[in-house]
Structure formats: structure tokens, C-alpha cells
PDB file of N, CA and C in Angstrom:
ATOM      1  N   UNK A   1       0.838  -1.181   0.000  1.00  0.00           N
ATOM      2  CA  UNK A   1       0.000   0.000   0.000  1.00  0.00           C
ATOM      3  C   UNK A   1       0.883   1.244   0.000  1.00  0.00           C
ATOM      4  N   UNK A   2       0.644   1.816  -0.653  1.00  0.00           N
ATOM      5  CA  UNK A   2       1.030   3.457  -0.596  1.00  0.00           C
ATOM      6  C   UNK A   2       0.775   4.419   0.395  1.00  0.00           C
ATOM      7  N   UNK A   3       2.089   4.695   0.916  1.00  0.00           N
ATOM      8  CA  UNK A   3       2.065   5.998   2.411  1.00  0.00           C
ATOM      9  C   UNK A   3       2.178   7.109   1.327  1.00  0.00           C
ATOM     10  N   UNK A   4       1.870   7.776  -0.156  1.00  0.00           N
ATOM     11  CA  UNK A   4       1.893   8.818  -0.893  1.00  0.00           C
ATOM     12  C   UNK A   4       0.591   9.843  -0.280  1.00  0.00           C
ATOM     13  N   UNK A   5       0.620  10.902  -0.238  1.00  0.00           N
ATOM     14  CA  UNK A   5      -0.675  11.950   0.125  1.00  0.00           C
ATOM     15  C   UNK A   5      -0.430  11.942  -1.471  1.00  0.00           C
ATOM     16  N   UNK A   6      -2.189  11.778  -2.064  1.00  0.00           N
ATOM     17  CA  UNK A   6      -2.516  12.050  -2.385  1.00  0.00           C
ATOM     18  C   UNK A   6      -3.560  13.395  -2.604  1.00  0.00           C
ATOM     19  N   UNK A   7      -3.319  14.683  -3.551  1.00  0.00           N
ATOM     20  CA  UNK A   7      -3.899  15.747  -3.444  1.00  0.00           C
ATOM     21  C   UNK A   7      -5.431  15.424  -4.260  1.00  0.00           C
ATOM     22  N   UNK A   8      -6.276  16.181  -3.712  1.00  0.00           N
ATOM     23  CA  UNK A   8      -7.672  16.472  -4.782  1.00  0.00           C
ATOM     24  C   UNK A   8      -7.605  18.001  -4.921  1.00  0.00           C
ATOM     25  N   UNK A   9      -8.076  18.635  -6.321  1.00  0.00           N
ATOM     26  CA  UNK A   9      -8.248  19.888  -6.645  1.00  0.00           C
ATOM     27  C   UNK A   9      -9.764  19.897  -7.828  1.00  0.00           C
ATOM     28  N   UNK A  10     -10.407  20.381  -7.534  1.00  0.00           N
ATOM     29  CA  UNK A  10     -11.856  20.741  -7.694  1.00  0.00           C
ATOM     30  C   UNK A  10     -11.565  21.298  -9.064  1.00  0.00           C
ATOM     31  N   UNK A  11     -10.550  22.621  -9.629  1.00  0.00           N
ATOM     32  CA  UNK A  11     -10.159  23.453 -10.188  1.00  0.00           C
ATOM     33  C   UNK A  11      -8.812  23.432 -11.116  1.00  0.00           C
ATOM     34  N   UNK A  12      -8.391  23.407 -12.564  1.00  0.00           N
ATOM     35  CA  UNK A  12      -7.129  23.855 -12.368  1.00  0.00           C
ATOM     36  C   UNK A  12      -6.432  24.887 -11.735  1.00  0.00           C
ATOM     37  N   UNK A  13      -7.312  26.095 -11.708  1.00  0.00           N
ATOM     38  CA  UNK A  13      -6.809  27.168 -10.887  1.00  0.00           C
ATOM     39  C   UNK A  13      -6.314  26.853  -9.472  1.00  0.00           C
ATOM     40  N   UNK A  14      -6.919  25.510  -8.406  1.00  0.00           N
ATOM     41  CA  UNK A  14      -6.491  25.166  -7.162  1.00  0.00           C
ATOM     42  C   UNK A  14      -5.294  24.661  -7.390  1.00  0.00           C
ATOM     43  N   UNK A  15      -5.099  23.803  -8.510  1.00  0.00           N
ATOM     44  CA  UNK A  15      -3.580  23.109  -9.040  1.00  0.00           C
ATOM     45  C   UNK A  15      -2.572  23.940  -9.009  1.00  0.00           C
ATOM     46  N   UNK A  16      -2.897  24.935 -10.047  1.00  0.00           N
ATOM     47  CA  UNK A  16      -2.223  25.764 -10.357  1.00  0.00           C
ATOM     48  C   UNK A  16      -1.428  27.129  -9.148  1.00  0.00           C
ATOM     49  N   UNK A  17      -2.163  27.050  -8.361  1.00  0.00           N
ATOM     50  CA  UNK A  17      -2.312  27.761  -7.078  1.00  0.00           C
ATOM     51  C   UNK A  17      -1.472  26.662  -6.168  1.00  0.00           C
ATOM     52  N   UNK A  18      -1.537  25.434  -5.933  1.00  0.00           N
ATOM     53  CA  UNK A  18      -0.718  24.289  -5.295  1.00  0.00           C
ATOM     54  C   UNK A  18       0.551  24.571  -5.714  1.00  0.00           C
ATOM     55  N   UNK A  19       0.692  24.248  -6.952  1.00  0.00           N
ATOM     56  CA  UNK A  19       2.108  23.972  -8.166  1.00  0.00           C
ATOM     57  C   UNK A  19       2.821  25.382  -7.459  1.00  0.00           C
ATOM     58  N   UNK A  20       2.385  26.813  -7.701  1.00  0.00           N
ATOM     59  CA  UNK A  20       3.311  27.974  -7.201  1.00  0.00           C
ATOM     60  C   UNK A  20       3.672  27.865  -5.963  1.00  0.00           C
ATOM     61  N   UNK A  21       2.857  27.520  -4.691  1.00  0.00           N
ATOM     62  CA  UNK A  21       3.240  27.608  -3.579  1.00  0.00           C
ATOM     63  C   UNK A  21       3.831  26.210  -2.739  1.00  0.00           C
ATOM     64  N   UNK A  22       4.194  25.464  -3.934  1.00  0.00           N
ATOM     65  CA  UNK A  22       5.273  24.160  -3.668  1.00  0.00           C
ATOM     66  C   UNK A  22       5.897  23.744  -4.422  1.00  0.00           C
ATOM     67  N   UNK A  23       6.281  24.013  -5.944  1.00  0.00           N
ATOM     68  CA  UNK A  23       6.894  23.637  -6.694  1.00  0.00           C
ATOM     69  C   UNK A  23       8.659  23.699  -6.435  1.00  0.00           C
ATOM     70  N   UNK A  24       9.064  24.556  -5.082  1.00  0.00           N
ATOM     71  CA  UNK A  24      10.437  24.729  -4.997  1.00  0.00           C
ATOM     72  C   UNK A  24      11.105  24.106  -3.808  1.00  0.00           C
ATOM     73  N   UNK A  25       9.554  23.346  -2.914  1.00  0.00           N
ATOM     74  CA  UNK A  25       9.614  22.587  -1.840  1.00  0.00           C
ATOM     75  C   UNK A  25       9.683  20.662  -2.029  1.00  0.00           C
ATOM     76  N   UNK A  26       8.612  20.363  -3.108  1.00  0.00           N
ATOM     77  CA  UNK A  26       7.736  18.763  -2.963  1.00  0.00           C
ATOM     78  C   UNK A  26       8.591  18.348  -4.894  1.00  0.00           C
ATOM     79  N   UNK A  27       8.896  17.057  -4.623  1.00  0.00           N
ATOM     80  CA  UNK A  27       9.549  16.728  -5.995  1.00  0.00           C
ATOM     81  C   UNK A  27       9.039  15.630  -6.861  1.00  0.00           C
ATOM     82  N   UNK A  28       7.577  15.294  -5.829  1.00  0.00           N
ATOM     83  CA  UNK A  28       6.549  14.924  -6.703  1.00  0.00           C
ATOM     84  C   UNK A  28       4.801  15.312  -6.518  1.00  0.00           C
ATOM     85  N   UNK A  29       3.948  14.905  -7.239  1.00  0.00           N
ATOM     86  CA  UNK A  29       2.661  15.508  -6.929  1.00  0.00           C
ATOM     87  C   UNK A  29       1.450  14.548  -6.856  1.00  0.00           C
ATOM     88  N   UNK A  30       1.061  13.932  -6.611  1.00  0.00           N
ATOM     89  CA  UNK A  30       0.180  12.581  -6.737  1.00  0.00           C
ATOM     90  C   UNK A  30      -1.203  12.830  -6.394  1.00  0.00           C
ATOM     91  N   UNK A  31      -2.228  12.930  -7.974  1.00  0.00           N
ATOM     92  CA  UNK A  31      -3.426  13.841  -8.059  1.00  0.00           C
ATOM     93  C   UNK A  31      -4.612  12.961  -8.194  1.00  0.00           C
ATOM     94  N   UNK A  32      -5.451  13.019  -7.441  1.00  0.00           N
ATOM     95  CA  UNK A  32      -6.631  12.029  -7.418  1.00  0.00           C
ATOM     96  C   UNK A  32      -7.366  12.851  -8.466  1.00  0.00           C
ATOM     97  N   UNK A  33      -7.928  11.930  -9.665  1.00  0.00           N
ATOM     98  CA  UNK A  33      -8.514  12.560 -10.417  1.00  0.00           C
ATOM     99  C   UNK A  33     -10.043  11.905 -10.389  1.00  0.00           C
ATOM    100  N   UNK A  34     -11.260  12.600 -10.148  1.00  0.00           N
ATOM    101  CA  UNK A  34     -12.523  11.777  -9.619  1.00  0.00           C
ATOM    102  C   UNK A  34     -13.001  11.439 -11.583  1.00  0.00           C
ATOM    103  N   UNK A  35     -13.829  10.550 -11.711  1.00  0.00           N
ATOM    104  CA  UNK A  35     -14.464  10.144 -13.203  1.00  0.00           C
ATOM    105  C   UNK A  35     -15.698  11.032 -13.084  1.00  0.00           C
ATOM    106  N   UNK A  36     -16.595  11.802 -14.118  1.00  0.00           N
ATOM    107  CA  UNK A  36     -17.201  12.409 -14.396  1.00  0.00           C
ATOM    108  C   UNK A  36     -18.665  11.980 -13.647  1.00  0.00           C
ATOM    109  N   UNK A  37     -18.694  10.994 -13.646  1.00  0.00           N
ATOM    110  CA  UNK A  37     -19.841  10.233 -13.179  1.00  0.00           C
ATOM    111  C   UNK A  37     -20.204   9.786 -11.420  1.00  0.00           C
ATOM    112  N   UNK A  38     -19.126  10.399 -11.135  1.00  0.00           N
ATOM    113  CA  UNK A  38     -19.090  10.733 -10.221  1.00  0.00           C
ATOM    114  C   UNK A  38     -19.558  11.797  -9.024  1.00  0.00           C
ATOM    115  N   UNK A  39     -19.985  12.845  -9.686  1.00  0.00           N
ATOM    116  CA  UNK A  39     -20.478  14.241  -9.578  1.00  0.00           C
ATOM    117  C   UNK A  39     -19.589  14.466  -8.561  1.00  0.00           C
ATOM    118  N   UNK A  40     -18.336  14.318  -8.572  1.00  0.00           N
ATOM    119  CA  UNK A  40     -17.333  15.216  -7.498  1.00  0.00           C
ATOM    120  C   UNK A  40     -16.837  16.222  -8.432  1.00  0.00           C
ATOM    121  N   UNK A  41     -16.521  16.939  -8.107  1.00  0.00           N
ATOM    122  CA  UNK A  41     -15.848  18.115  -8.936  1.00  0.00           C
ATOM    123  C   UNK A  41     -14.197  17.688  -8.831  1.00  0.00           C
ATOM    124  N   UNK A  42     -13.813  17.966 -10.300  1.00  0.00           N
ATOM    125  CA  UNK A  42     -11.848  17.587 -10.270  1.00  0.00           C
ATOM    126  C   UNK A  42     -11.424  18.146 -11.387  1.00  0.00           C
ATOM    127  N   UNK A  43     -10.284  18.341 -11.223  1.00  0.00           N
ATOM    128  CA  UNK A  43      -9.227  18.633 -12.292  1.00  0.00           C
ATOM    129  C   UNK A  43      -9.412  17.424 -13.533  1.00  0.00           C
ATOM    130  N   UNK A  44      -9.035  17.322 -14.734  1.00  0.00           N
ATOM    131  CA  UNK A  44      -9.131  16.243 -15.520  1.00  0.00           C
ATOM    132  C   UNK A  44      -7.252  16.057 -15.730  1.00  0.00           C
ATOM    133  N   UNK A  45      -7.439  14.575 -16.400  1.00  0.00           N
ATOM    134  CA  UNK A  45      -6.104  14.468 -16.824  1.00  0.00           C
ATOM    135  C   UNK A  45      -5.449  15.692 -17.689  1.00  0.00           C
ATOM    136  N   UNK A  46      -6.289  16.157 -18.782  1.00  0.00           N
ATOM    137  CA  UNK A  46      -5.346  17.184 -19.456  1.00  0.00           C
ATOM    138  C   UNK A  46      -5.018  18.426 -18.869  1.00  0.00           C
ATOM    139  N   UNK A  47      -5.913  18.482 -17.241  1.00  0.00           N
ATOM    140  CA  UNK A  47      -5.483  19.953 -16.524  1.00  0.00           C
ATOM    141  C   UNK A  47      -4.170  19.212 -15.978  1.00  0.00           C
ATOM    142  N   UNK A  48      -3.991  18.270 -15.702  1.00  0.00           N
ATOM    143  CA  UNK A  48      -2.763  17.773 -14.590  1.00  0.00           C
ATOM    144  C   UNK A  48      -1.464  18.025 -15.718  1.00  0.00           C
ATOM    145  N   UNK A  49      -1.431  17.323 -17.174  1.00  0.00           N
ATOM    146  CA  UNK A  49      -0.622  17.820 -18.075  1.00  0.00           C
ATOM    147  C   UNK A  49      -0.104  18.825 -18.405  1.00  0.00           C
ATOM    148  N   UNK A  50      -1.312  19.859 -18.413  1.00  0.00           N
ATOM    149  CA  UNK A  50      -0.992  21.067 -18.763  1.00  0.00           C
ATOM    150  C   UNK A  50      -0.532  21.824 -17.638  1.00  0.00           C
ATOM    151  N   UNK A  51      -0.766  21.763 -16.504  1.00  0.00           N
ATOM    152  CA  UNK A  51       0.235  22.331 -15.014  1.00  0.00           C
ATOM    153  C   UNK A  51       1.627  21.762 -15.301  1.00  0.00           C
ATOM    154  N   UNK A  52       1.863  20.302 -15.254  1.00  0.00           N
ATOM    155  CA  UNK A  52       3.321  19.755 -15.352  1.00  0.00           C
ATOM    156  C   UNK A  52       4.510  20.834 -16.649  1.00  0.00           C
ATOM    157  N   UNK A  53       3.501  20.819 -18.112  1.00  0.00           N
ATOM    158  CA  UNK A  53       4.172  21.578 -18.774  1.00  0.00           C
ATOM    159  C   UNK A  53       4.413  23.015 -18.512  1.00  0.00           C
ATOM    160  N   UNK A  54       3.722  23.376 -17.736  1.00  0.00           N
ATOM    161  CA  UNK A  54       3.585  24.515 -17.589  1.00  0.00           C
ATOM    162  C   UNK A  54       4.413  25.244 -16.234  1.00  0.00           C
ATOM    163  N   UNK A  55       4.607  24.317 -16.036  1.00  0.00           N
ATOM    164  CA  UNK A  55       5.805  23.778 -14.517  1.00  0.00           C
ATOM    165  C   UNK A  55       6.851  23.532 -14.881  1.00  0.00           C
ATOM    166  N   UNK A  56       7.171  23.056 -15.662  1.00  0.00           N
ATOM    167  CA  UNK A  56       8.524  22.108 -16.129  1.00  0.00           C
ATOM    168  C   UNK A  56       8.664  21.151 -15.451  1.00  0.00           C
ATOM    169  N   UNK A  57       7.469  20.518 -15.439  1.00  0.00           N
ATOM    170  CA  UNK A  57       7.301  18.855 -15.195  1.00  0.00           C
ATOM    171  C   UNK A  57       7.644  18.164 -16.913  1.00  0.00           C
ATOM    172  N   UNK A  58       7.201  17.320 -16.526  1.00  0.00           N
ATOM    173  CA  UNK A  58       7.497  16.128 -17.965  1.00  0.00           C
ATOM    174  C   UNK A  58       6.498  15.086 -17.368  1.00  0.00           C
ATOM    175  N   UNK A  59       5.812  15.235 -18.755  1.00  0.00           N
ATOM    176  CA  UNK A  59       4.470  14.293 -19.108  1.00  0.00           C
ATOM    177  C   UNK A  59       5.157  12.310 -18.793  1.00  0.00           C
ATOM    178  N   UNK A  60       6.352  12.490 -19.017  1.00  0.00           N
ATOM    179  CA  UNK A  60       7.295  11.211 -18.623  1.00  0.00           C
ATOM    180  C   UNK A  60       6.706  10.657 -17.444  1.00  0.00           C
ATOM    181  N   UNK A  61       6.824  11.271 -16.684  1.00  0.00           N
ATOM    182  CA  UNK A  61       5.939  10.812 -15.150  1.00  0.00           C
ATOM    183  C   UNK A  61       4.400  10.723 -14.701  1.00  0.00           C
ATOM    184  N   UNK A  62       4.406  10.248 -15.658  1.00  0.00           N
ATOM    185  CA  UNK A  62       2.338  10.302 -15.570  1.00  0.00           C
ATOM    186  C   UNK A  62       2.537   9.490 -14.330  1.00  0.00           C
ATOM    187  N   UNK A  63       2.752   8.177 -14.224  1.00  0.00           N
ATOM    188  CA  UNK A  63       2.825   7.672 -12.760  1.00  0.00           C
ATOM    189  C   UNK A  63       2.215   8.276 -11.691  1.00  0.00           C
ATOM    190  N   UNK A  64       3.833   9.630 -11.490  1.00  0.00           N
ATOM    191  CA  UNK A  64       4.205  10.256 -10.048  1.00  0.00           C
ATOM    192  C   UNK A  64       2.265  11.449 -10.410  1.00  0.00           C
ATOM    193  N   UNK A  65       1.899  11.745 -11.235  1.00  0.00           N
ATOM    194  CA  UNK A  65       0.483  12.102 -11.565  1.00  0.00           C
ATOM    195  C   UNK A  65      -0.756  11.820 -11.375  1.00  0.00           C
ATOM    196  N   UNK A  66      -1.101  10.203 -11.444  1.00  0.00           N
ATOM    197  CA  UNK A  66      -1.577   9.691 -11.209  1.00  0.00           C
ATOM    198  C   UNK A  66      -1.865   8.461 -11.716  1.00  0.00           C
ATOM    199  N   UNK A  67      -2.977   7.479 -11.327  1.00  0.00           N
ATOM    200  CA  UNK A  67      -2.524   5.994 -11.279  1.00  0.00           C
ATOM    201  C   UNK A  67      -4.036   5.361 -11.930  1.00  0.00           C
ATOM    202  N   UNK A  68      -4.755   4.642 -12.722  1.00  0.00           N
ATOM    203  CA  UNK A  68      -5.571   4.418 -12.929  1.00  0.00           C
ATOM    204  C   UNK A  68      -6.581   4.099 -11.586  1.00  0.00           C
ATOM    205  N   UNK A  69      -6.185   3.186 -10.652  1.00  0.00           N
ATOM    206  CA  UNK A  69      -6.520   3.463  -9.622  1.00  0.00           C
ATOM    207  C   UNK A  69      -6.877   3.985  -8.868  1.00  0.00           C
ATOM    208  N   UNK A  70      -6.192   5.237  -8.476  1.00  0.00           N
ATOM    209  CA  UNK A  70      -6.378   6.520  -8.042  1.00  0.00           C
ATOM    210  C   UNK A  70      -7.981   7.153  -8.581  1.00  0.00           C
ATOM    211  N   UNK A  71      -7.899   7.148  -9.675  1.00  0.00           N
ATOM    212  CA  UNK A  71      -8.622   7.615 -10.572  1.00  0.00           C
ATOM    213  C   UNK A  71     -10.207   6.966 -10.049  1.00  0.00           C
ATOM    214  N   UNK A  72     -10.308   5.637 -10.193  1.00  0.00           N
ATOM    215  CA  UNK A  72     -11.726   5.471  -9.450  1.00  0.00           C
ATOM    216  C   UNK A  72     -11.882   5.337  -7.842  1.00  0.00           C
ATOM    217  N   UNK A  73     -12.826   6.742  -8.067  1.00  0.00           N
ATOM    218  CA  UNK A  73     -12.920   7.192  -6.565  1.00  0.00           C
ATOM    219  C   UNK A  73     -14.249   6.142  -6.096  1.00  0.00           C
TER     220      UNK A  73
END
């Protein structure tokens, strides 16, 4: 089992808001992403992509991103 904290963000803007105020602290990010059908509110995979690039992450680590698993909440 995984001791990882996993984050939830409702928003890319909450991501994006995470990513600035830890990107120079945490050297990975591990993002629960909820399925649509779900009616939780979440970031989608292409917001988590587009923070990493936009970070100077690398799409390489989808992993440390998240996990299919993860994914069904």
C-alpha cells in the first residue's frame, strides 16, 4: 500500500495555485482525479498535463500524476 498523500483539486486554478506555492519545496505531486460520473468536482487528466508543462514537469511521469486506480474514486 502506498504511504503517498494524495492531493484532490476541484479546479485547475487550485492546481495551479498548489504547483506555485510548492513547486520549490515537494519533488513529486500525486493527483486524485474523480471520473465524471461521479459528480465530485476535479481537475481532468489534461489539466494535470498542462500544469506539469507549464511547470517544467514532464508528461514522462504520468505515474508520479496519477494511477488508474487513483482515478476510481
Amino acid at each position: 500500500m502506498s504511504t503517498k498523500t494524495h492531493h484532490t483539486f476541484e479546479t485547475p486554478e487550485q492546481l495551479h495555485a498548489w504547483l506555485q506555492a510548492h513547486h520549490a519545496s515537494e519533488t513529486e505531486l500525486w493527483v486524485r482525479i474523480f471520473k465524471k460520473a461521479t459528480g465530485q468536482p476535479s481537475v481532468t487528466w489534461d489539466d494535470c498535463v498542462g500544469a506539469a508543462i507549464a511547470w517544467g514537469g514532464s508528461t514522462g511521469y504520468a505515474r508520479a500524476w496519477t494511477t488508474p486506480r487513483s482515478c476510481s474514486a
